[in-house]
N, C-alpha and C. Protein backbone atom coordinates (compact mmCIF):
# COMPACT_ATOMS: atom_id res chain seq x y z
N UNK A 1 82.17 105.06 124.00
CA UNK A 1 83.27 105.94 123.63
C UNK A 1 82.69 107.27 123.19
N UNK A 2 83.24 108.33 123.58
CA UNK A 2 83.06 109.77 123.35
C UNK A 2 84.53 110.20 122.89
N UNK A 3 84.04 111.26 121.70
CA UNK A 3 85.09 111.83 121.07
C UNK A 3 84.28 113.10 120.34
N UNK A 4 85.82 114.17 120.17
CA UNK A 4 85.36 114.98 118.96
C UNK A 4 86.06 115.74 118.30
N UNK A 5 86.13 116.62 117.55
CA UNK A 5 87.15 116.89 116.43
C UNK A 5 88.64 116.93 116.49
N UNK A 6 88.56 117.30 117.59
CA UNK A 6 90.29 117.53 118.64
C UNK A 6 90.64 115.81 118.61
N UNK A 7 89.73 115.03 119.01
CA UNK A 7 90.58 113.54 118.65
C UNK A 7 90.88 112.88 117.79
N UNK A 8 90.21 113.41 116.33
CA UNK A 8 90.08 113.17 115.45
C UNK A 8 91.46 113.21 114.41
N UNK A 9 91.67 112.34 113.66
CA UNK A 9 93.06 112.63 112.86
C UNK A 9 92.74 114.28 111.48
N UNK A 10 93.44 115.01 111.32
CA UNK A 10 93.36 116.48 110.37
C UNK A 10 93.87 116.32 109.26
N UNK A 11 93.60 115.86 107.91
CA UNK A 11 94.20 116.06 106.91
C UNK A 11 93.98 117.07 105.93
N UNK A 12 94.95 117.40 105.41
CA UNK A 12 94.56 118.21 104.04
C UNK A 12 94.69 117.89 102.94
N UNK A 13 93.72 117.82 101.68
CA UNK A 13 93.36 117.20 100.67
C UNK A 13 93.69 117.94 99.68
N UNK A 14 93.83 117.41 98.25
CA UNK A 14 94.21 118.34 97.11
C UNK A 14 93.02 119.61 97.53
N UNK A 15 93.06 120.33 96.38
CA UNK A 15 92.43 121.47 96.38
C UNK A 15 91.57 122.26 97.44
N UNK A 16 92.26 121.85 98.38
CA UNK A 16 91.54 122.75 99.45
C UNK A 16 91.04 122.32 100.62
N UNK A 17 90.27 120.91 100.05
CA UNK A 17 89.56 119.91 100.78
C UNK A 17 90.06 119.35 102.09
N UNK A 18 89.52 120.10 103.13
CA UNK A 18 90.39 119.18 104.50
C UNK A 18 88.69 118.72 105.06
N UNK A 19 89.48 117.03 105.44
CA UNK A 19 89.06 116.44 106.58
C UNK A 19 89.63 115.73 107.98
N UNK A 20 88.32 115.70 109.01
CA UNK A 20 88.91 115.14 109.82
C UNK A 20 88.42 113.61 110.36
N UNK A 21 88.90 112.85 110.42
CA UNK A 21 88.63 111.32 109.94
C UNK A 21 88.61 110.40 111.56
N UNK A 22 87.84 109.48 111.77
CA UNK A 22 87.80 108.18 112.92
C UNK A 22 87.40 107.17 112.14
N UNK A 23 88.33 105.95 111.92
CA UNK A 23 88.65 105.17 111.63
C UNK A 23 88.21 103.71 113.13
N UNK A 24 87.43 103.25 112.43
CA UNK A 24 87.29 102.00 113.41
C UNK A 24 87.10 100.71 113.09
N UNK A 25 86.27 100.14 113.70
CA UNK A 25 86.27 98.19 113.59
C UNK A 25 85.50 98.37 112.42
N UNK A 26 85.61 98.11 110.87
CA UNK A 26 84.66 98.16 110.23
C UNK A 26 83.74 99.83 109.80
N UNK A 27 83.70 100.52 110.27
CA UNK A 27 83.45 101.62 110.02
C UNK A 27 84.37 103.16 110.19
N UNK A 28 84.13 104.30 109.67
CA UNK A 28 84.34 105.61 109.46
C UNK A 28 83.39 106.60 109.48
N UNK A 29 84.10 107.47 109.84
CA UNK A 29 83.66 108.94 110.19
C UNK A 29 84.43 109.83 109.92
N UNK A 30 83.80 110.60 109.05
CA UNK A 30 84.28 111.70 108.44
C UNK A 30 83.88 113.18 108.66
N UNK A 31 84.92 113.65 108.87
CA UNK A 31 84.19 115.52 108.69
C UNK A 31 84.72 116.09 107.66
N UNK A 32 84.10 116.50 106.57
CA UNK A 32 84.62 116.94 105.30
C UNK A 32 84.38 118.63 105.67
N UNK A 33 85.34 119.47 105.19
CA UNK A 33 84.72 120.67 104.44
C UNK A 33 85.48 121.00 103.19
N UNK A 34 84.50 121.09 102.04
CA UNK A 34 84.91 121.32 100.56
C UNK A 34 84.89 123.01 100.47
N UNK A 35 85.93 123.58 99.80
CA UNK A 35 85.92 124.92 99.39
C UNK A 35 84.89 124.81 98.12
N UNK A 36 83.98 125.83 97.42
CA UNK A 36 83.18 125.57 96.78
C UNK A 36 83.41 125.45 95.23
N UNK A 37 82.75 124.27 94.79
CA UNK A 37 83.10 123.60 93.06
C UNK A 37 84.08 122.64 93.41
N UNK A 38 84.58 122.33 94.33
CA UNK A 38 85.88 121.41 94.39
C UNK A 38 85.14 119.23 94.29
N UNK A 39 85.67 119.09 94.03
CA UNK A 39 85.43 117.22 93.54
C UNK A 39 86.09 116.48 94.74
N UNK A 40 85.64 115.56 94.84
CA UNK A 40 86.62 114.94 95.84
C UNK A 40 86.58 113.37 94.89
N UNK A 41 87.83 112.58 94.30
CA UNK A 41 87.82 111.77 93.43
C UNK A 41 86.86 110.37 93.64
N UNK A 42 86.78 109.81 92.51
CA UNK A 42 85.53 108.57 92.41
C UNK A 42 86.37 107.66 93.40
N UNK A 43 85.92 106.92 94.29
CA UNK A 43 86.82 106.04 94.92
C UNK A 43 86.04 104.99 95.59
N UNK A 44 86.33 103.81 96.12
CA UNK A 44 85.69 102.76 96.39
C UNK A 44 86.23 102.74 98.64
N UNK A 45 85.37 101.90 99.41
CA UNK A 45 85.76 102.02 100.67
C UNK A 45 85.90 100.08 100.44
N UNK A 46 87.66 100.05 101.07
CA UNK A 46 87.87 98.06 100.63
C UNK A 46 87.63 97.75 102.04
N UNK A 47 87.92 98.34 103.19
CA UNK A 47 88.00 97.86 104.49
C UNK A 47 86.87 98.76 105.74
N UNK A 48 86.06 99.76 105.54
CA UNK A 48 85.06 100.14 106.37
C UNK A 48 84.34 100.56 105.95
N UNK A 49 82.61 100.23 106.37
CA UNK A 49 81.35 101.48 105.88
C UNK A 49 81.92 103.12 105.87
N UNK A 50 81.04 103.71 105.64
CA UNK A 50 81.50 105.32 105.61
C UNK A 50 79.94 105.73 106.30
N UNK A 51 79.14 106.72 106.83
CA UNK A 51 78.63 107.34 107.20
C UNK A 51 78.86 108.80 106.59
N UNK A 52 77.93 110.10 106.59
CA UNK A 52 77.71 111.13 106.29
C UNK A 52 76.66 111.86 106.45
N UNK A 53 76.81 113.17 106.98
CA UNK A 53 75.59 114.33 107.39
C UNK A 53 76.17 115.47 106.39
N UNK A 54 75.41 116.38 105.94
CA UNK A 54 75.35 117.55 105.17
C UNK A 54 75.26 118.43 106.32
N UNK A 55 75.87 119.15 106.75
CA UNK A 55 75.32 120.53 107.74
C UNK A 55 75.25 121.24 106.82
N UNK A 56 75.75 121.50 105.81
CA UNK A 56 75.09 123.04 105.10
C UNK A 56 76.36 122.90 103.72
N UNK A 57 75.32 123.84 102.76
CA UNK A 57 75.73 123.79 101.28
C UNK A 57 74.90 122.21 100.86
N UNK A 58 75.68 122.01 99.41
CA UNK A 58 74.92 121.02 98.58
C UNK A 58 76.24 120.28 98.02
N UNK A 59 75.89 118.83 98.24
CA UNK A 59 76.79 118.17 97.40
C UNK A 59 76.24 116.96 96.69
N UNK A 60 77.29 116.15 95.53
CA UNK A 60 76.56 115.56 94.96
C UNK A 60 77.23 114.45 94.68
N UNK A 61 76.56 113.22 94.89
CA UNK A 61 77.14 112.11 95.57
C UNK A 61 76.95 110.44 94.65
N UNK A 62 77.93 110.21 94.47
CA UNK A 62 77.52 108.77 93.25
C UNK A 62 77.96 107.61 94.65
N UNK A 63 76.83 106.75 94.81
CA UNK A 63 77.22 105.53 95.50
C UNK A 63 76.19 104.31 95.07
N UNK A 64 76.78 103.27 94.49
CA UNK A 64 76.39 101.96 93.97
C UNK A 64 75.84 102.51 92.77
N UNK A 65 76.31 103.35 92.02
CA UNK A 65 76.11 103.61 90.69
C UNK A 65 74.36 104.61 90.76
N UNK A 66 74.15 104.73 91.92
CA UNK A 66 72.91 106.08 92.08
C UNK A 66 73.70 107.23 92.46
N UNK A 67 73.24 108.62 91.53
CA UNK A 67 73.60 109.84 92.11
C UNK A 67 72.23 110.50 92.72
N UNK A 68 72.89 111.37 93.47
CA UNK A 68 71.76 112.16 94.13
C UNK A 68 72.82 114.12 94.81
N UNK A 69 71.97 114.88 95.13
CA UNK A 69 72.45 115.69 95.39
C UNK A 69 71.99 116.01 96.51
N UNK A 70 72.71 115.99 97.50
CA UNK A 70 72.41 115.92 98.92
C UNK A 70 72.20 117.36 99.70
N UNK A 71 71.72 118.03 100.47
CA UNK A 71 71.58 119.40 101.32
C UNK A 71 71.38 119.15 102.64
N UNK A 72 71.21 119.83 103.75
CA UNK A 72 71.61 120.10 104.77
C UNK A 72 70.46 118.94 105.73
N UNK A 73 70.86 118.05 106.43
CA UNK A 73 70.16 116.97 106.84
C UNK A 73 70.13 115.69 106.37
N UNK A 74 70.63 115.70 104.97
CA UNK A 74 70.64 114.26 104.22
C UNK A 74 71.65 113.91 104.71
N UNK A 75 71.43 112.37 104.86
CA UNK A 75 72.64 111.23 105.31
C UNK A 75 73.13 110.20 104.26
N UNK A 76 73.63 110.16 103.79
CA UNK A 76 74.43 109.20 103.57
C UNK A 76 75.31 107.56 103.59
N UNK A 77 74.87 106.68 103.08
CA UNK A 77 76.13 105.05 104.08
C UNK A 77 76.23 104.61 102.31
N UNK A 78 77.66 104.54 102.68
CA UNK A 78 78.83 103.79 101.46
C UNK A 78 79.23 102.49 102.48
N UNK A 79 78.96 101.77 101.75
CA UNK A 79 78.82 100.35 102.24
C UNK A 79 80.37 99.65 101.77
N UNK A 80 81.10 98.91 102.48
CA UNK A 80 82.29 98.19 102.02
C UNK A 80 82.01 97.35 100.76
N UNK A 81 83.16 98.08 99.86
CA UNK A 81 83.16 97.59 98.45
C UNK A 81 82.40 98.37 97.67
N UNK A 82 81.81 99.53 97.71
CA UNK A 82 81.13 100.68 97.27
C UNK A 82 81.84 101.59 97.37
């Protein structure tokens, strides 16, 4: 399967925050872009892994109770129930 942002579902998030989301068997894909200082809330994934790439800026990321602050190349996996 091939896809890309155009197939992707577009939401817009409190403060600014839009993503665009693929939802599948067990896993997700996300394209975030945060306007800058904005939070995106503490939250748990009950039904798919999550995946994540940084293209650019810095963010900072709590998963299984480790934080870290991520920049342009770091990846990311939030594991179901995390």
């Amino acid at each position: 399967m091939f896809f890309n942002r155009d197939n992707m579902e577009r939401q817009e998030l409190d403060e600014g925050i839009v993503r665009y989301i693929y939802s599948g068997n067990g896993m997700q894909l996300v394209e975030y872009h945060f306007p800058p200082q904005r939070q995106f809330p503490l939250h748990r994934h009950e039904s798919n892994e999550q995946m994540g790439l940084v293209i650019s800026g810095r963010i900072g990321l709590e998963v299984d109770g480790h934080e870290r602050i991520l920049g342009p190349g770091d990846y990311y996996l939030s594991l179901i129930h995390i």
